[in-house]
C-alpha atoms as a PDB file:
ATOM      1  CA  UNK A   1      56.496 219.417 103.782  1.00  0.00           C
ATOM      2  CA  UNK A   2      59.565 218.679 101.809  1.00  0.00           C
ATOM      3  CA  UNK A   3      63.067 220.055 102.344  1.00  0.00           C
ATOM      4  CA  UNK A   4      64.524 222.727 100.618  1.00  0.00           C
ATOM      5  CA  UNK A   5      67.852 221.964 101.943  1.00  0.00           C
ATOM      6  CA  UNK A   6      70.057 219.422 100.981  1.00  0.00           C
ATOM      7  CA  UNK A   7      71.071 216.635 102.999  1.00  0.00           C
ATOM      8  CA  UNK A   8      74.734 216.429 102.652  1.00  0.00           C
ATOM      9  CA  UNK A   9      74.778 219.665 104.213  1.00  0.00           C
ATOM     10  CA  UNK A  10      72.280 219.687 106.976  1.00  0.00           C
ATOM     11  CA  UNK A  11      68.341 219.022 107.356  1.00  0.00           C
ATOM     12  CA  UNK A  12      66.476 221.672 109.170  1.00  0.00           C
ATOM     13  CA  UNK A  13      63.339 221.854 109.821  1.00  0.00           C
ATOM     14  CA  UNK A  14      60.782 223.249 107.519  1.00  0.00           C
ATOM     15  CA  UNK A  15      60.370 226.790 108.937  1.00  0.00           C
ATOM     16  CA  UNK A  16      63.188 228.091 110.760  1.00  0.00           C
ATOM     17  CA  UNK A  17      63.615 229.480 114.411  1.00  0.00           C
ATOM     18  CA  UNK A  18      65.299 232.753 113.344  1.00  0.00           C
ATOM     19  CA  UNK A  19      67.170 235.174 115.427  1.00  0.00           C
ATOM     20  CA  UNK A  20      68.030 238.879 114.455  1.00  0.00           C
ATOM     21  CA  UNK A  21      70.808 240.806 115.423  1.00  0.00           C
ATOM     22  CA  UNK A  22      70.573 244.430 114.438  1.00  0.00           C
ATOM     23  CA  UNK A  23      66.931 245.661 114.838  1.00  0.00           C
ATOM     24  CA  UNK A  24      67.834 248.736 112.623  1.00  0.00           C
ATOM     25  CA  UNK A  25      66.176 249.530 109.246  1.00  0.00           C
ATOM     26  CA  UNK A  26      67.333 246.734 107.644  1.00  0.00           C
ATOM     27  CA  UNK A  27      67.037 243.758 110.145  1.00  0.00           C
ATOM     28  CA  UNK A  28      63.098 244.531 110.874  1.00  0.00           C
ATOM     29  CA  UNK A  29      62.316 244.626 108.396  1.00  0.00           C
ATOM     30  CA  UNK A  30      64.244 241.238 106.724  1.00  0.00           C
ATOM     31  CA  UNK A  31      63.271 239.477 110.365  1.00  0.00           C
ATOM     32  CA  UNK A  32      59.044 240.262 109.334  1.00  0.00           C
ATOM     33  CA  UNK A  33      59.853 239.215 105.851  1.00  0.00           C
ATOM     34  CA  UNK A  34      60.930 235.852 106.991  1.00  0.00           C
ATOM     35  CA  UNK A  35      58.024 235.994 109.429  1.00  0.00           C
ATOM     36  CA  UNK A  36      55.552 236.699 107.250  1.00  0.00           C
ATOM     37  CA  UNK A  37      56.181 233.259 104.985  1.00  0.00           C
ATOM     38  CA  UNK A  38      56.183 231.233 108.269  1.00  0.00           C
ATOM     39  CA  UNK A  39      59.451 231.366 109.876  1.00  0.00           C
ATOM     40  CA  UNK A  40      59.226 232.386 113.597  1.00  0.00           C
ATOM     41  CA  UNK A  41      61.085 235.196 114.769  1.00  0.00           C
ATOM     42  CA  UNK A  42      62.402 233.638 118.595  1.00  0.00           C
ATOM     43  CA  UNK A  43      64.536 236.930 119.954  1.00  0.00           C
ATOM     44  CA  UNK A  44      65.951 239.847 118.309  1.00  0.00           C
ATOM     45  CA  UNK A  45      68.610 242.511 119.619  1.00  0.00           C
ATOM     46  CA  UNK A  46      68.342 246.432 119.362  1.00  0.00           C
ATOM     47  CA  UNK A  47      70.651 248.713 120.594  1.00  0.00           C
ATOM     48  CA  UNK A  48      69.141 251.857 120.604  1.00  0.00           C
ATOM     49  CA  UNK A  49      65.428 253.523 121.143  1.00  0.00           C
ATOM     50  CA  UNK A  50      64.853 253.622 117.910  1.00  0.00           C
ATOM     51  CA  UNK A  51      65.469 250.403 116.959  1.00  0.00           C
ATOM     52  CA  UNK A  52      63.587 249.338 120.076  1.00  0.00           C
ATOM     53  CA  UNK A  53      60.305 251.058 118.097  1.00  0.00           C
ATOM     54  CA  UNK A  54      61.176 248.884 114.960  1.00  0.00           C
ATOM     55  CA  UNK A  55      61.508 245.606 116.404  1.00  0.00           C
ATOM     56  CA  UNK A  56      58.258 246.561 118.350  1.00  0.00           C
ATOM     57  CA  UNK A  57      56.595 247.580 115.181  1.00  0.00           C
ATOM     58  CA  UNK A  58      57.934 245.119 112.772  1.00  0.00           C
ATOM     59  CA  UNK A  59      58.494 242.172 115.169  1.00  0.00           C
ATOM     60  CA  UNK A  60      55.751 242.204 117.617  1.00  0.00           C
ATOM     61  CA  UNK A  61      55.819 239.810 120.800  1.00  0.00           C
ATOM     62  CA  UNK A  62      59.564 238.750 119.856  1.00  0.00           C
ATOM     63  CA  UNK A  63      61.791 239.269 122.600  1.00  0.00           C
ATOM     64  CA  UNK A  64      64.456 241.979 122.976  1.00  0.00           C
ATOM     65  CA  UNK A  65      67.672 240.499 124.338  1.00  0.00           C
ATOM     66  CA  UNK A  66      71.548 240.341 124.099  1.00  0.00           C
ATOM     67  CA  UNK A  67      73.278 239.732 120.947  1.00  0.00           C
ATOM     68  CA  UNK A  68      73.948 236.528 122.664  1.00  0.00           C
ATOM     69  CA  UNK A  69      71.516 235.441 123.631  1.00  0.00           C
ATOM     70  CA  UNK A  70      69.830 235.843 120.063  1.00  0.00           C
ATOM     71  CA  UNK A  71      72.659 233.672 118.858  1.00  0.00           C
ATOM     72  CA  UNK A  72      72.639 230.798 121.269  1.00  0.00           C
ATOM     73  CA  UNK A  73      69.174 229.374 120.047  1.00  0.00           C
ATOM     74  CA  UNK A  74      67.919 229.741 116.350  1.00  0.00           C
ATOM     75  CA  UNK A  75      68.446 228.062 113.392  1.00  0.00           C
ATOM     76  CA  UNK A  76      69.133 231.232 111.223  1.00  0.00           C
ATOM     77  CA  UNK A  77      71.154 234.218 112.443  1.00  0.00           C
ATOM     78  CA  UNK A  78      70.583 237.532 110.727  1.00  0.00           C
ATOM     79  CA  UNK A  79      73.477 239.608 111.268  1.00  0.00           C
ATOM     80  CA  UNK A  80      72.170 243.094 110.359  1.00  0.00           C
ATOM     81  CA  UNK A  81      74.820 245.593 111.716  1.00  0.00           C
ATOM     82  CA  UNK A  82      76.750 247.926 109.654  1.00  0.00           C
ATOM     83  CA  UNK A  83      79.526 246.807 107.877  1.00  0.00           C
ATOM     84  CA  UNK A  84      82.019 248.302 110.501  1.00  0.00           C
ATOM     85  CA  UNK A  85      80.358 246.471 113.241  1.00  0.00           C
ATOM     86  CA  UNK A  86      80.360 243.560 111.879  1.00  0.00           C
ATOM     87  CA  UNK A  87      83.521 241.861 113.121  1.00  0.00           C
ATOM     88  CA  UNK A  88      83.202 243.068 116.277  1.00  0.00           C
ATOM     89  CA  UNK A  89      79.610 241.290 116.804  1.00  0.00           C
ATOM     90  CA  UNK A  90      81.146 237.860 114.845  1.00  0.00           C
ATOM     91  CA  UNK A  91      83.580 238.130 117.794  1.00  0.00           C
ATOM     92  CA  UNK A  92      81.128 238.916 120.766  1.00  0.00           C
ATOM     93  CA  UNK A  93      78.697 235.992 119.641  1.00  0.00           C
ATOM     94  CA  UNK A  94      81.346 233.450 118.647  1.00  0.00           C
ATOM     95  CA  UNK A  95      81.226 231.354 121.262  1.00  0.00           C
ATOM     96  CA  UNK A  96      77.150 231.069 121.288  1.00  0.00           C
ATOM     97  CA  UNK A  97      77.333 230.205 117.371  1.00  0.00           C
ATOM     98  CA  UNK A  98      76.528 226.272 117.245  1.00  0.00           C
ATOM     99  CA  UNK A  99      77.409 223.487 114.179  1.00  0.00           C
ATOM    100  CA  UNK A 100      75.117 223.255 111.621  1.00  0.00           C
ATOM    101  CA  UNK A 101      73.264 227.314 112.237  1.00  0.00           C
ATOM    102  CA  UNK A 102      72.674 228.925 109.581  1.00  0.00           C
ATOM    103  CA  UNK A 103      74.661 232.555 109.716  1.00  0.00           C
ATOM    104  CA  UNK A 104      73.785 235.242 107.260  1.00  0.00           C
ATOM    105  CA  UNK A 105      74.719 238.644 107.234  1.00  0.00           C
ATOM    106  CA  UNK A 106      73.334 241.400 104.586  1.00  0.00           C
ATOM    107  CA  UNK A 107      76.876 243.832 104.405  1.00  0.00           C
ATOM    108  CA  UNK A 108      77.300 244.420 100.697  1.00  0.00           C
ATOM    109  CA  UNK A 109      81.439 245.300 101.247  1.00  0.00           C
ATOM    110  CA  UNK A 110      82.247 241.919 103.126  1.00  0.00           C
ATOM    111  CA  UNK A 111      81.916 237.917 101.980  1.00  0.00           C
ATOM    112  CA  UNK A 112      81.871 235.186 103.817  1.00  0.00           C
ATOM    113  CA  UNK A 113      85.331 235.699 105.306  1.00  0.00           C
ATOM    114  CA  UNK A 114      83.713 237.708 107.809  1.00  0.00           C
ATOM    115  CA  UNK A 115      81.720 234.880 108.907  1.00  0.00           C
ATOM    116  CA  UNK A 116      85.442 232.857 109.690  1.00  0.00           C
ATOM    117  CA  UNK A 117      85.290 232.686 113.315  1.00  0.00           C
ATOM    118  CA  UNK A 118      81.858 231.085 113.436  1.00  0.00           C
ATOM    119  CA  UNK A 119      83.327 227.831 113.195  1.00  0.00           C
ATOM    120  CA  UNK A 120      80.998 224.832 111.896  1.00  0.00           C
ATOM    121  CA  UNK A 121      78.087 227.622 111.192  1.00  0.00           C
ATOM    122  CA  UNK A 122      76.922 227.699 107.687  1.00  0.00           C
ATOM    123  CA  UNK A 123      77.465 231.233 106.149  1.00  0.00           C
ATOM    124  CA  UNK A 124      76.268 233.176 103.862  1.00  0.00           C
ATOM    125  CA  UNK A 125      76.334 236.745 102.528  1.00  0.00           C
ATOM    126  CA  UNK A 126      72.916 238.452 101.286  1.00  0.00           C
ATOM    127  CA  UNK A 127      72.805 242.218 100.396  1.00  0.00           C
ATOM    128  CA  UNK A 128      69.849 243.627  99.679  1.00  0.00           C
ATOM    129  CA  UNK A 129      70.062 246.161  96.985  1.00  0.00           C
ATOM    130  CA  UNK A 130      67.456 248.471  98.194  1.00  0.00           C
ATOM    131  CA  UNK A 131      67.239 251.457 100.225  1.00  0.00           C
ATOM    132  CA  UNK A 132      65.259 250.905 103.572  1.00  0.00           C
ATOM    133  CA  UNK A 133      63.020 253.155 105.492  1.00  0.00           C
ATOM    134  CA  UNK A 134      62.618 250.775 108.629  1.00  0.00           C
ATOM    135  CA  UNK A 135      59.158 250.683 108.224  1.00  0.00           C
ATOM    136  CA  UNK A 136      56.326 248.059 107.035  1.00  0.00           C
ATOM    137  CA  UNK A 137      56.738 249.689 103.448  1.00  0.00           C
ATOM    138  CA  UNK A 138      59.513 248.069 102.966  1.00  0.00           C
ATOM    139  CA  UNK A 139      58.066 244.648 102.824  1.00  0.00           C
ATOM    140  CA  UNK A 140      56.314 245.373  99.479  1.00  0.00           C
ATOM    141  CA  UNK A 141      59.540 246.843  98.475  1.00  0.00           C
ATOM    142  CA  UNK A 142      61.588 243.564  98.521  1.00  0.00           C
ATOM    143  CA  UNK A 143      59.388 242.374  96.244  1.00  0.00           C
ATOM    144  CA  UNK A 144      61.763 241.117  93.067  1.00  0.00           C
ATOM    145  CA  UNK A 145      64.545 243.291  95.078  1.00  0.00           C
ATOM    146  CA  UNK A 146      68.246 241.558  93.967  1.00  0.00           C
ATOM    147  CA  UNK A 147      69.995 240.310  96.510  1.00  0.00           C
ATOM    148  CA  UNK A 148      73.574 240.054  95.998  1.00  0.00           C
ATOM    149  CA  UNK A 149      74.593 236.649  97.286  1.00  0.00           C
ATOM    150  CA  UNK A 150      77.478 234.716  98.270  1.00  0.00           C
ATOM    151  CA  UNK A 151      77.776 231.366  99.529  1.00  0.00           C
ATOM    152  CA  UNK A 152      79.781 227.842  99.348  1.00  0.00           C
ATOM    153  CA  UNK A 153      77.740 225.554  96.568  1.00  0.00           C
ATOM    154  CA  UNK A 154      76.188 223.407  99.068  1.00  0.00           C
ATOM    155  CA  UNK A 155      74.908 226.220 100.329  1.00  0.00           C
ATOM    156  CA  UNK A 156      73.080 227.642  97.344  1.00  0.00           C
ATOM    157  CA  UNK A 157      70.154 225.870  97.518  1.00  0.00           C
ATOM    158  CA  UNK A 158      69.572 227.313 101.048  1.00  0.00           C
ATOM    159  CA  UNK A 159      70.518 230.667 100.071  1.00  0.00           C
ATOM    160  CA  UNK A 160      68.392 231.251  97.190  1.00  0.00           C
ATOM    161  CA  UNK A 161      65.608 229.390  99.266  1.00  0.00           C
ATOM    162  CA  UNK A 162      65.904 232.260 102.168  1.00  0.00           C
ATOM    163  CA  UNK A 163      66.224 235.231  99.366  1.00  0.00           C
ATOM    164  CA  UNK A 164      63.191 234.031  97.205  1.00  0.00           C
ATOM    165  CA  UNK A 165      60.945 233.640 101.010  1.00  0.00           C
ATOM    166  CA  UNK A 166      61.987 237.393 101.757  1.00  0.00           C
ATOM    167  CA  UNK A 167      60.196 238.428  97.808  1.00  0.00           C
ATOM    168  CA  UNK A 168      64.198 238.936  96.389  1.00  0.00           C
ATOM    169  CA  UNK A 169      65.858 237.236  93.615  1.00  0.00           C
ATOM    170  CA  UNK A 170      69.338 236.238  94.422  1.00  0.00           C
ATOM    171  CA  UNK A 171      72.010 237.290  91.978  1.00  0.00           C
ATOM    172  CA  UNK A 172      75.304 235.324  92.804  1.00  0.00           C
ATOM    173  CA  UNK A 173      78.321 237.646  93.581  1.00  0.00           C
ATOM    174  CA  UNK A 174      81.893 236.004  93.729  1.00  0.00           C
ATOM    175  CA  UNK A 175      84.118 235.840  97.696  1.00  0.00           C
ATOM    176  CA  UNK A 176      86.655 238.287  95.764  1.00  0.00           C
ATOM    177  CA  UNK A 177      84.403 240.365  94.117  1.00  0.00           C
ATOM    178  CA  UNK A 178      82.562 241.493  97.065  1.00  0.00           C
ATOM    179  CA  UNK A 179      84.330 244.772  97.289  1.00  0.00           C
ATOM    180  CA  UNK A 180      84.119 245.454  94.119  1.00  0.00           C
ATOM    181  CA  UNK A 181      80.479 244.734  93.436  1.00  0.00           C
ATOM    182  CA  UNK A 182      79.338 247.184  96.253  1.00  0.00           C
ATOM    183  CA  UNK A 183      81.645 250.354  95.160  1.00  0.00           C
ATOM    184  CA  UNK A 184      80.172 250.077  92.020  1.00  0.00           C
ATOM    185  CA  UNK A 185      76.766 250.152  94.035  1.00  0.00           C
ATOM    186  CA  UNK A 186      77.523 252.811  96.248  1.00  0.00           C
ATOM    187  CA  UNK A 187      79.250 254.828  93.728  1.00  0.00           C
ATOM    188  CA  UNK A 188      76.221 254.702  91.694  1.00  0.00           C
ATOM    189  CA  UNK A 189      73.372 255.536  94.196  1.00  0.00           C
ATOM    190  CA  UNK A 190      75.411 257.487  96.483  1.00  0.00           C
ATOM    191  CA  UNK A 191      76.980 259.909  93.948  1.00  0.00           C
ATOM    192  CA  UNK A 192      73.787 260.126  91.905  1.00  0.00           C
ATOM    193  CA  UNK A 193      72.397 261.529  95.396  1.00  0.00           C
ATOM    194  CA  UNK A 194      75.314 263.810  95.434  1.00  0.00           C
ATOM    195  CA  UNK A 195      75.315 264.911  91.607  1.00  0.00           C
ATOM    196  CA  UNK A 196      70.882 265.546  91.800  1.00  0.00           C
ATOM    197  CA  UNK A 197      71.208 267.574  94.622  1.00  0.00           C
ATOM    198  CA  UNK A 198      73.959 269.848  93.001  1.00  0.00           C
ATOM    199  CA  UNK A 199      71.238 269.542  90.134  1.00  0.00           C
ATOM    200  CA  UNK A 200      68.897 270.980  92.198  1.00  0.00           C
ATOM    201  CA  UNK A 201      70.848 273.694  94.179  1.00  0.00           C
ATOM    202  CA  UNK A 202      71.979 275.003  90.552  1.00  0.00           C
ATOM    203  CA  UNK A 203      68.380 275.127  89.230  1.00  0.00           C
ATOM    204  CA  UNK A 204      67.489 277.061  92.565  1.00  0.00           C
ATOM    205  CA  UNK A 205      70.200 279.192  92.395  1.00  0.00           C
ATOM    206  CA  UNK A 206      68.867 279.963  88.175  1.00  0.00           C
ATOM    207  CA  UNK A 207      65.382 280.893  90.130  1.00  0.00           C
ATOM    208  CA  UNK A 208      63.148 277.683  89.200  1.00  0.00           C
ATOM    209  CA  UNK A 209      60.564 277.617  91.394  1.00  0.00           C
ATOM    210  CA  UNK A 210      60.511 274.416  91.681  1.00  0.00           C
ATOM    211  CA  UNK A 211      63.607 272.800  90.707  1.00  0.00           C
ATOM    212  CA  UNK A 212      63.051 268.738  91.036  1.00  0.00           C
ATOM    213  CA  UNK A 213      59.413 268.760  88.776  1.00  0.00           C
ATOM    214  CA  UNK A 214      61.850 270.690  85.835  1.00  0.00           C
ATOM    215  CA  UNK A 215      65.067 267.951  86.201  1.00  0.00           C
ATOM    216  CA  UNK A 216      62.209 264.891  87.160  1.00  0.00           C
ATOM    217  CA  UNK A 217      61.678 263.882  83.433  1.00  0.00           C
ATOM    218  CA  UNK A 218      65.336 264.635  82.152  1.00  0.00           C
ATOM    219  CA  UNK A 219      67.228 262.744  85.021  1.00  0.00           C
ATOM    220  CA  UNK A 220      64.545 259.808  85.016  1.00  0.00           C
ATOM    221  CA  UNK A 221      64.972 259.434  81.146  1.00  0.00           C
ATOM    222  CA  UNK A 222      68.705 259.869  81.641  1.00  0.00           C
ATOM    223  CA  UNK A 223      68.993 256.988  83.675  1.00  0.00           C
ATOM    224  CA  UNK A 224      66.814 254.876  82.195  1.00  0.00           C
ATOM    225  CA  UNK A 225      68.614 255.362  78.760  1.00  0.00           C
ATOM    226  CA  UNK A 226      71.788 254.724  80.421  1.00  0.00           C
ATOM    227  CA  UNK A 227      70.617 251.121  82.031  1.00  0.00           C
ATOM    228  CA  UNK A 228      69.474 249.907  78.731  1.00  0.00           C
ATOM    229  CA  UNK A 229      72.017 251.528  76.236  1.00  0.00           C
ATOM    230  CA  UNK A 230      75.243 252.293  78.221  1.00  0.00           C
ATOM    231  CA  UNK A 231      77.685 254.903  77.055  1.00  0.00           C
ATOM    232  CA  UNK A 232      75.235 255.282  73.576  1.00  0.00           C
ATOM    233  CA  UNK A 233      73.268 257.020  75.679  1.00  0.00           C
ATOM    234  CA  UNK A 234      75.679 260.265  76.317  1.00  0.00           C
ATOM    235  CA  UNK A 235      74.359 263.315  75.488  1.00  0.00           C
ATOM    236  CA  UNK A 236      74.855 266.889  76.159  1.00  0.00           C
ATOM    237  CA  UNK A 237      78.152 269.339  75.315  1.00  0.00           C
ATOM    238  CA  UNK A 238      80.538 267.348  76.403  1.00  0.00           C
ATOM    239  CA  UNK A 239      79.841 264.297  74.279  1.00  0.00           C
ATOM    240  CA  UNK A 240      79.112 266.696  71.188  1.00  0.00           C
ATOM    241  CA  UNK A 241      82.400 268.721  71.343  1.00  0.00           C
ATOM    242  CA  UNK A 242      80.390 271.609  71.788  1.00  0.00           C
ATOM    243  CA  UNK A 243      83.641 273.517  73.063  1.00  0.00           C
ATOM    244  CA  UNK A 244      82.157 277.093  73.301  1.00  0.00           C
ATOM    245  CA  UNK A 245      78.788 276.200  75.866  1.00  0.00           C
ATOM    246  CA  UNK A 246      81.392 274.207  77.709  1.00  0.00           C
ATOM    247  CA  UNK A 247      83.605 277.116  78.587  1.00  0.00           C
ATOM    248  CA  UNK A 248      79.878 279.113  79.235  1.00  0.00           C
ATOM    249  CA  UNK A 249      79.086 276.431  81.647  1.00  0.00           C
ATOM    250  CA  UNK A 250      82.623 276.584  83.522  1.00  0.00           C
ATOM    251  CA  UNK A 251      82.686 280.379  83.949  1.00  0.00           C
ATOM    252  CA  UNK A 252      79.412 280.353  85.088  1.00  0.00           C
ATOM    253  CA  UNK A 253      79.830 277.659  87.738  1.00  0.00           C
ATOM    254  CA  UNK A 254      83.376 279.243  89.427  1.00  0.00           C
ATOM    255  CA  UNK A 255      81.067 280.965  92.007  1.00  0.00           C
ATOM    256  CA  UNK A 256      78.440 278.057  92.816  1.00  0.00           C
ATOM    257  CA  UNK A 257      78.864 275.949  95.876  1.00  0.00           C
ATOM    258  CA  UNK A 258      79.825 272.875  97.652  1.00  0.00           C
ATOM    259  CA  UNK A 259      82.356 271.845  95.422  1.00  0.00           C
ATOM    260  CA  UNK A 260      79.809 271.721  92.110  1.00  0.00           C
ATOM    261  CA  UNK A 261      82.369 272.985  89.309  1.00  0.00           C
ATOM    262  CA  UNK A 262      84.954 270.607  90.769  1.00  0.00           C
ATOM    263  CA  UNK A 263      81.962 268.032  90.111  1.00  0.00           C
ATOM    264  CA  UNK A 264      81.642 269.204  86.950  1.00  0.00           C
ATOM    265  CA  UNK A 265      85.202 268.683  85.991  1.00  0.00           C
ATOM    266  CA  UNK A 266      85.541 265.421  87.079  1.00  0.00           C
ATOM    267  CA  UNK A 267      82.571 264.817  85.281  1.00  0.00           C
ATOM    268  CA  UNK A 268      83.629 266.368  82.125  1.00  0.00           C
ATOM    269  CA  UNK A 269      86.901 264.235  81.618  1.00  0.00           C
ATOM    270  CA  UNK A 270      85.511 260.984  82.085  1.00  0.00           C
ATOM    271  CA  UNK A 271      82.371 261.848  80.150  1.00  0.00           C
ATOM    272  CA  UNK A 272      84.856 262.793  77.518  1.00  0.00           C
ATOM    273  CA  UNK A 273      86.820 259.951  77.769  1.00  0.00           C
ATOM    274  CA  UNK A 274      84.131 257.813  77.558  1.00  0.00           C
ATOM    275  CA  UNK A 275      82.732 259.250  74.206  1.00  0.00           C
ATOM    276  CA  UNK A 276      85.485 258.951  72.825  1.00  0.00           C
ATOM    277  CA  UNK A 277      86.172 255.205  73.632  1.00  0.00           C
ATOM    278  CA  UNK A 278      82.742 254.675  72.486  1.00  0.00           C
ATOM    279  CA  UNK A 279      83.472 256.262  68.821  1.00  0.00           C
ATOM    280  CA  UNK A 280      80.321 259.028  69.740  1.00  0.00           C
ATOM    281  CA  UNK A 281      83.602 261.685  69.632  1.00  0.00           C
ATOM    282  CA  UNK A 282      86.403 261.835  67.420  1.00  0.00           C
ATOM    283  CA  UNK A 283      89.847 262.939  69.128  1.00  0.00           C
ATOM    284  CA  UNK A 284      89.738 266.423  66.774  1.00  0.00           C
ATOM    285  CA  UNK A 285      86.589 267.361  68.302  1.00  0.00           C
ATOM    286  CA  UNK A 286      87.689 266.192  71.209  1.00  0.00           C
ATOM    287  CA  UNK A 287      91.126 268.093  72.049  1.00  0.00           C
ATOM    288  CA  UNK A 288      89.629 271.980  72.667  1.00  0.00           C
ATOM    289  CA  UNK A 289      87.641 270.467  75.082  1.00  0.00           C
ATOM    290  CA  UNK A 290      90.379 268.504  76.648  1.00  0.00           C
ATOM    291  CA  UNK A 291      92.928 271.732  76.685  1.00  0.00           C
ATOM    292  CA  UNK A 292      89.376 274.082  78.056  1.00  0.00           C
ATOM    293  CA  UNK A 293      88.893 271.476  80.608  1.00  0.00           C
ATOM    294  CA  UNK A 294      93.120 270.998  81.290  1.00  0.00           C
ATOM    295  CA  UNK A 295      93.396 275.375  81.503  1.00  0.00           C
ATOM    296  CA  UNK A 296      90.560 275.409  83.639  1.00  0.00           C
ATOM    297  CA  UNK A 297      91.535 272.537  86.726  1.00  0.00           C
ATOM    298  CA  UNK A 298      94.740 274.861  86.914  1.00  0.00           C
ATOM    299  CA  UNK A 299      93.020 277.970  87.295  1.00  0.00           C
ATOM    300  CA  UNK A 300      90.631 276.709  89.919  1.00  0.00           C
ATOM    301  CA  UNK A 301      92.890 274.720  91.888  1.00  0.00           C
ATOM    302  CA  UNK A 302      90.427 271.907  91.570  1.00  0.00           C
ATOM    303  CA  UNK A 303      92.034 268.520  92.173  1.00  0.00           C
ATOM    304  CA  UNK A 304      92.802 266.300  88.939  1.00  0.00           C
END
């Protein structure tokens, strides 16, 4: 079989002894991925019951040991802790890290700075942008999933080698843009988690019966008119200047909960601001709503 690998960096074999650290949702699941295309899983780690049942499920046979131990004798290490962890794991396994392994962690936030102290490993940085379960349904999930990768040049070849096995496509993400790329991930899915569950509580609180099949086709139109046309695809008072349902809206929302007309302030302006960058608003239609939305943050005490 030939090499995907290039020489000048190092030759390993064709299928990989891989090691996985982190037998949560995430490192399973990546570990049977790799299995599945040939690679065999030689130890894993798991540091609580649950992610004992995982690597049980997901990795059958493969033994539970240290993170150590995991690191001292594989050819590719997963590192599949969360993000806060994972200096503190680079520094417990340091000294088990050999020249020439492969290390790869999947944390979105950090690069392959975090990988520093493995000294003559080969690193590399491979987020999965996907949500995981922790459970064999994932595997059909990382089909065409984007990975966002990192890695030195020589490198690349092995990194896109590894994504492609799992079912992902690598997309190539810049050391210094790291932090960047995953707040604009997290502010995206996390907040749209936040902002359809105020959706919902509102609805509930209106007396829908059965308030996510009545938002299901707006919201999934919304945001599929927003990947493919951007800020053309605004909609709704705001964007129109419609100055009087805004104000309805606002009064209206002073008594809901969990912070939803703050939400819908915050919203508001930069929803505002946006249509009128775009040319959708004109600043004359524009300034009642900006004074409405300025007289209301003061009465509300709602932070700017």
């Amino acid at each position: 079989m030939t090499s995907l690998y290039p020489a000048d960096v190092v030759t390993p074999p064709p299928r990989l002894r891989v090691g996985v650290i982190g037998s949560g949702r995430v490192g399973a699941v990546l570990g049977a991925a790799l299995r599945r295309t040939g690679h065999p899983v030689v130890a894993c780690s798991a540091r609580t019951d649950l992610s004992r049942v995982r690597a049980e499920a997901l990795l059958p046979g493969v033994p539970i040991v240290t993170p150590a131990e995991v690191a001292h004798d594989c050819d590719l290490l997963l590192l599949t802790v969360p993000d806060d962890r994972l200096a503190e794991v680079v520094g417990d396994i340091a000294g088990q890290v050999h020249a020439g392994q492969i290390v790869m962690h999947v944390s979105g936030h950090h690069g392959l700075a975090a990988l520093s102290p493995l000294s003559g490993s080969l690193p590399i940085a491979a987020h999965p942008v996907m949500t995981f379960t922790g459970t064999s349904l994932d595997l059909d999930r990382l089909e065409d999933c984007p990975f966002g990768v990192t890695a030195p040049d020589a490198l690349r070849p092995i990194a896109e080698a590894l994504v492609v096995e799992m079912g992902g496509e690598p997309v190539w993400v810049d050391e210094g843009a790291r932090t960047t790329y995953h707040a604009a991930l997290a502010h995206g899915a996390n907040h749209l988690v936040t902002l359809v569950a105020q959706t919902l509580d509102l609805l509930a609180a209106a007396g829908v019966q059965d308030p996510a099949r009545l938002a299901r086709p707006l919201l999934t139109a919304a945001l599929d008119n927003a990947l493919r046309e951007g800020d053309t695809a605004l909609t709704g008072p705001v964007a129109r200047g419609d100055v009087a349902t805004v104000r309805a809206h606002l009064a209206d929302l002073a008594d809901a909960d969990s912070g939803t007309l703050e939400a819908y302030l915050v919203m508001a302006r930069i929803t505002l601001d946006r249509a009128l960058a775009s040319g959708m608003l004109t600043a004359a239609a524009a300034e009642p709503i900006v004074q409405l939305l300025a007289v209301t943050d003061s009465g509300s005490g709602a932070r700017p």
